[in-house]
C-alpha atoms as a PDB file:
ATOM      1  CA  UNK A   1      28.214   2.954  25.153  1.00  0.00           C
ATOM      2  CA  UNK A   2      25.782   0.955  23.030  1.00  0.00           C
ATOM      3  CA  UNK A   3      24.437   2.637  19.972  1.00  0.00           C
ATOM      4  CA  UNK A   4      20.729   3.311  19.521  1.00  0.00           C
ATOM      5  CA  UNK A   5      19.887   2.801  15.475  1.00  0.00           C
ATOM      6  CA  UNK A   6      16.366   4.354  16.534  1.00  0.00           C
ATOM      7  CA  UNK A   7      18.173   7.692  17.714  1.00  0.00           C
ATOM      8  CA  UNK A   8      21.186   6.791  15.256  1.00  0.00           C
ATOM      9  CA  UNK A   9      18.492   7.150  12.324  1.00  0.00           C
ATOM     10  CA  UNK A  10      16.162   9.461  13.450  1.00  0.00           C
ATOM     11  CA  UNK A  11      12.624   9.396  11.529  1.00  0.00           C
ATOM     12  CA  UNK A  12      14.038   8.676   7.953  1.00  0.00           C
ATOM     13  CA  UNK A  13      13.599   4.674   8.479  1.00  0.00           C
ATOM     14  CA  UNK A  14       9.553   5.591   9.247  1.00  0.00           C
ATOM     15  CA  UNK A  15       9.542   8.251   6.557  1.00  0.00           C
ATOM     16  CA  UNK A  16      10.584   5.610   4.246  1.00  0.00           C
ATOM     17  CA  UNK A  17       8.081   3.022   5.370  1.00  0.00           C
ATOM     18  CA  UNK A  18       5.568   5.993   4.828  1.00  0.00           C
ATOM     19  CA  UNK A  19       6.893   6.594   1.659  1.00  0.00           C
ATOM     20  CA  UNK A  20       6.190   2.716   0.457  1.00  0.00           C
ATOM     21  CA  UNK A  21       3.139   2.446   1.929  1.00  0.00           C
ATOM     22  CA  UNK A  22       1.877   5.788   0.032  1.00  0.00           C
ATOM     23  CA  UNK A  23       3.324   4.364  -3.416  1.00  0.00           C
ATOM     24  CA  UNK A  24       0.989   1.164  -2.481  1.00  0.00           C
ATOM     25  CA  UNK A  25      -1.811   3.173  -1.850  1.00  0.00           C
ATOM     26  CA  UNK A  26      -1.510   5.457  -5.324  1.00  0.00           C
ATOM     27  CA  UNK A  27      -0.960   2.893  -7.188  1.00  0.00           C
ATOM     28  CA  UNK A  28      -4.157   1.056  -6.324  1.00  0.00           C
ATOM     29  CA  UNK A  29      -5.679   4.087  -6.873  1.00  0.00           C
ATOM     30  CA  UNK A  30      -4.130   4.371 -10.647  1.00  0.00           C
ATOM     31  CA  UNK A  31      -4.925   0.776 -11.226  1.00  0.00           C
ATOM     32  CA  UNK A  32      -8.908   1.308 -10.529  1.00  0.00           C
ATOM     33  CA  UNK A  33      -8.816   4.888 -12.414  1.00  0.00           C
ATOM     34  CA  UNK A  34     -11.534   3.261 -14.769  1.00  0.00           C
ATOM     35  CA  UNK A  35     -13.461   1.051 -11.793  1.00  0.00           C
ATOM     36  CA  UNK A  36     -16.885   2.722 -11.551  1.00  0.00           C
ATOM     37  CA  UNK A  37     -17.855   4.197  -8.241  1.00  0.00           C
ATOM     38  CA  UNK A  38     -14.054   3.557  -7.047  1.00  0.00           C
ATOM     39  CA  UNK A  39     -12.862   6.523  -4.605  1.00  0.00           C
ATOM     40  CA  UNK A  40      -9.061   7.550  -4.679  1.00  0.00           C
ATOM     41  CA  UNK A  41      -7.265   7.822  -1.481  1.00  0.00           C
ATOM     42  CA  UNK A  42      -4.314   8.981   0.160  1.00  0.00           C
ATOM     43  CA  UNK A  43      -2.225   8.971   3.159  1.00  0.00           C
ATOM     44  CA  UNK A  44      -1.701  12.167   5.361  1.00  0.00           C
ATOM     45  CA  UNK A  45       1.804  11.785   5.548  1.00  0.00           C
ATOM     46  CA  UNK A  46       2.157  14.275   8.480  1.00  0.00           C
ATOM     47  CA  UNK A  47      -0.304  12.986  10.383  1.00  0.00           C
ATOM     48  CA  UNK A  48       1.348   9.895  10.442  1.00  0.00           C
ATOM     49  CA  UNK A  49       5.184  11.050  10.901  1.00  0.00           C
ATOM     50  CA  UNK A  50       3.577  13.039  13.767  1.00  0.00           C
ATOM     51  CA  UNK A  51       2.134   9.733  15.136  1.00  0.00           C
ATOM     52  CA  UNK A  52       5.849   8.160  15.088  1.00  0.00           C
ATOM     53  CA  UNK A  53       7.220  11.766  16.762  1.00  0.00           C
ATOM     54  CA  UNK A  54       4.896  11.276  19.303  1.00  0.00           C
ATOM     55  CA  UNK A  55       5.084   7.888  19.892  1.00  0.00           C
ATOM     56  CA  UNK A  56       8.829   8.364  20.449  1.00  0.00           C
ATOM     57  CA  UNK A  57       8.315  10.911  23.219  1.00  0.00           C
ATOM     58  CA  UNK A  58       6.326   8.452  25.232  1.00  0.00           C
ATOM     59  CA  UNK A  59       3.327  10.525  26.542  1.00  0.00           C
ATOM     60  CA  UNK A  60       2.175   9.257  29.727  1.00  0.00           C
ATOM     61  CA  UNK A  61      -0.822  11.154  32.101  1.00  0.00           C
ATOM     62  CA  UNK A  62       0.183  12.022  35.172  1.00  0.00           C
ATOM     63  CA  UNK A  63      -2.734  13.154  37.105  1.00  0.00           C
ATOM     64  CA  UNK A  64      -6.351  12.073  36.370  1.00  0.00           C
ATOM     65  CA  UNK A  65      -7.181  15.628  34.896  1.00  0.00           C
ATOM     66  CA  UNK A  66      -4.895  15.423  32.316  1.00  0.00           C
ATOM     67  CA  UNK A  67      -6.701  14.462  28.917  1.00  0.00           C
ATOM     68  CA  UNK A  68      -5.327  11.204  27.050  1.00  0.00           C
ATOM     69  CA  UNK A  69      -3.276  11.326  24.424  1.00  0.00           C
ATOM     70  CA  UNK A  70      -4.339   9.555  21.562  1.00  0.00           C
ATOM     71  CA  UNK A  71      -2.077   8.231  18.563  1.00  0.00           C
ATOM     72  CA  UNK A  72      -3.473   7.827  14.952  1.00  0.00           C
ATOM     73  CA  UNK A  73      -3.656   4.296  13.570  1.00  0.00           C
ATOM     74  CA  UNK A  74      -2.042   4.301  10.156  1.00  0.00           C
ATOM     75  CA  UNK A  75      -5.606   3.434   8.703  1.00  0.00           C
ATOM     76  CA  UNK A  76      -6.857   6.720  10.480  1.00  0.00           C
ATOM     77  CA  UNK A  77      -4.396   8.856   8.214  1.00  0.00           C
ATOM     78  CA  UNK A  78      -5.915   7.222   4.818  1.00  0.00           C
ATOM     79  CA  UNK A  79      -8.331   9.516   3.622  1.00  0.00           C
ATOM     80  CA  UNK A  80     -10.632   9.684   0.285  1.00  0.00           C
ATOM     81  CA  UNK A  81      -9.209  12.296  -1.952  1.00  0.00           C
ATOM     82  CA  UNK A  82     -11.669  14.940  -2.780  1.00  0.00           C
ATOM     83  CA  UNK A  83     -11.772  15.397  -6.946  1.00  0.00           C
ATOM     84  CA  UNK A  84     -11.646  18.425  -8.670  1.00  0.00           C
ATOM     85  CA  UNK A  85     -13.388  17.578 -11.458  1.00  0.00           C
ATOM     86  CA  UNK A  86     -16.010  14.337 -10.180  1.00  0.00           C
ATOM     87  CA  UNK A  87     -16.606  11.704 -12.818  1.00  0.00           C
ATOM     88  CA  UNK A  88     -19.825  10.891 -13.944  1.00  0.00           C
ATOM     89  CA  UNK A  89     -19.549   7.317 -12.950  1.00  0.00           C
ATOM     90  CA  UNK A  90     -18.661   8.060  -9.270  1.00  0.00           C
ATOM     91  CA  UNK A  91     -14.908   7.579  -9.913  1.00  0.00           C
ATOM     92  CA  UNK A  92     -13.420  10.249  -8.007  1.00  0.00           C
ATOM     93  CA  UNK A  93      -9.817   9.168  -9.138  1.00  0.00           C
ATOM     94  CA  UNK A  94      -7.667  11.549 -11.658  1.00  0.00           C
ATOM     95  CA  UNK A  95      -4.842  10.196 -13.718  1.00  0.00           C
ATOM     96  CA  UNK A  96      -2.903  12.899 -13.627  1.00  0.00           C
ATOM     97  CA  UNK A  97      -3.014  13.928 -10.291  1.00  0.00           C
ATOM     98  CA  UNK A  98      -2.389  10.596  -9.417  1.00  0.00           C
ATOM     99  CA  UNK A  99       0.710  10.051 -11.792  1.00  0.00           C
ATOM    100  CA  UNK A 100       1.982  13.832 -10.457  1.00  0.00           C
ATOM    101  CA  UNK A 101       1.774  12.917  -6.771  1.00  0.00           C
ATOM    102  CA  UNK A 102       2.895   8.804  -7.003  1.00  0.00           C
ATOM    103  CA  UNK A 103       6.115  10.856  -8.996  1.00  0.00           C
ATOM    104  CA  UNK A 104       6.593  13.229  -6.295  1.00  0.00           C
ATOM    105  CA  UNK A 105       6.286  10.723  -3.885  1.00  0.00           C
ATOM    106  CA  UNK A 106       8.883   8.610  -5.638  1.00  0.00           C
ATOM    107  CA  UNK A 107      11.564  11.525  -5.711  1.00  0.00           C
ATOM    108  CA  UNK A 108      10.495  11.858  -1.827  1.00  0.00           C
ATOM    109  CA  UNK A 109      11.330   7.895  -0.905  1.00  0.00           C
ATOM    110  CA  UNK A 110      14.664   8.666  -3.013  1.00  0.00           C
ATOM    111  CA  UNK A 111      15.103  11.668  -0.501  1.00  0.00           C
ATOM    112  CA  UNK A 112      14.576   9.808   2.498  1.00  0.00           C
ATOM    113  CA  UNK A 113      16.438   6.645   1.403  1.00  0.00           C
ATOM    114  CA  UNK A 114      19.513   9.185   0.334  1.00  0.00           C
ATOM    115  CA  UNK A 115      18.935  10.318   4.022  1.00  0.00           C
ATOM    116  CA  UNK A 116      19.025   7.176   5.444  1.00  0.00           C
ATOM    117  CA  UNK A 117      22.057   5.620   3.497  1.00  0.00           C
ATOM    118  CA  UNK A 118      24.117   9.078   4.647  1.00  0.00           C
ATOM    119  CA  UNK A 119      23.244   7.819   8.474  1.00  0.00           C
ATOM    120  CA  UNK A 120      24.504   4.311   7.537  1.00  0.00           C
ATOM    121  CA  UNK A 121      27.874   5.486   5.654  1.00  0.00           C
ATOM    122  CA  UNK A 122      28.225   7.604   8.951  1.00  0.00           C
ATOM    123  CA  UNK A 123      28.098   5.101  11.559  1.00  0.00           C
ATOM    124  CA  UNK A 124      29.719   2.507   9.478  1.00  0.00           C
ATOM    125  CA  UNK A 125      32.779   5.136   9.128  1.00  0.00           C
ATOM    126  CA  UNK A 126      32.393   5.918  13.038  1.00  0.00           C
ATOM    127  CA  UNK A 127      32.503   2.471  14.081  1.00  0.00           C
ATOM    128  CA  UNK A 128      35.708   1.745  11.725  1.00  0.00           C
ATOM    129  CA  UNK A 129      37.552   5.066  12.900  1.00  0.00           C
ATOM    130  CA  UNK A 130      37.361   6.831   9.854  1.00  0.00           C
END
């Protein structure tokens, strides 16, 4: 029986591509927090792990009534974040939101790459006989 590293892994390979792709994105967005008229954006991380869960079940119409399903394009799920306090300048990014969620994000990629290293140790002990 051959072994599947997409079911072997489950979503934790995509969650961690997420999670690097988010870091990108905050950081740009800490790196322009003085640009005027820059806005701050984020990824909708759900939206796009729901993209790769439905992907994954493989969706197909089978009768002409049936409506089609449509999958997000990972530059669908970047959105402008909306400030809570707008700066005079039209810079809608805030440093410390910005540092709170690129460090929450951080401990997240840890998570999933913890995760991910757990699957590895596991098949690497199953394959041995461990």
């Amino acid at each position: 029986m051959a072994i599947s590293f997409d079911k072997a892994l489950g979503i934790h390979a995509d969650a961690l591509e997420v999670r690097v792709r988010r870091a990108e994105v905050l950081a740009n967005n800490l790196a322009n927090a003085d640009t005027p008229g820059f806005k701050a954006r984020d990824l909708d991380f759900k939206a796009i792990l729901g993209q790769q869960m439905d992907s994954s079940l493989e969706m197909s119409t089978t009768d002409g009534k049936h409506l089609p399903h449509g999958n997000l394009e990972p530059s669908d799920a970047l959105l402008y974040r909306s400030p809570l306090q707008p700066s005079v300048d039209g810079n809608t990014v805030e440093t410390q939101r910005e540092i709170a969620e690129f460090t929450k994000n951080a401990m997240d990629y840890q998570a999933s790459f913890q995760f991910l290293n757990s699957k590895f140790k596991g098949m690497s002990k199953a394959i041995k006989g461990e």
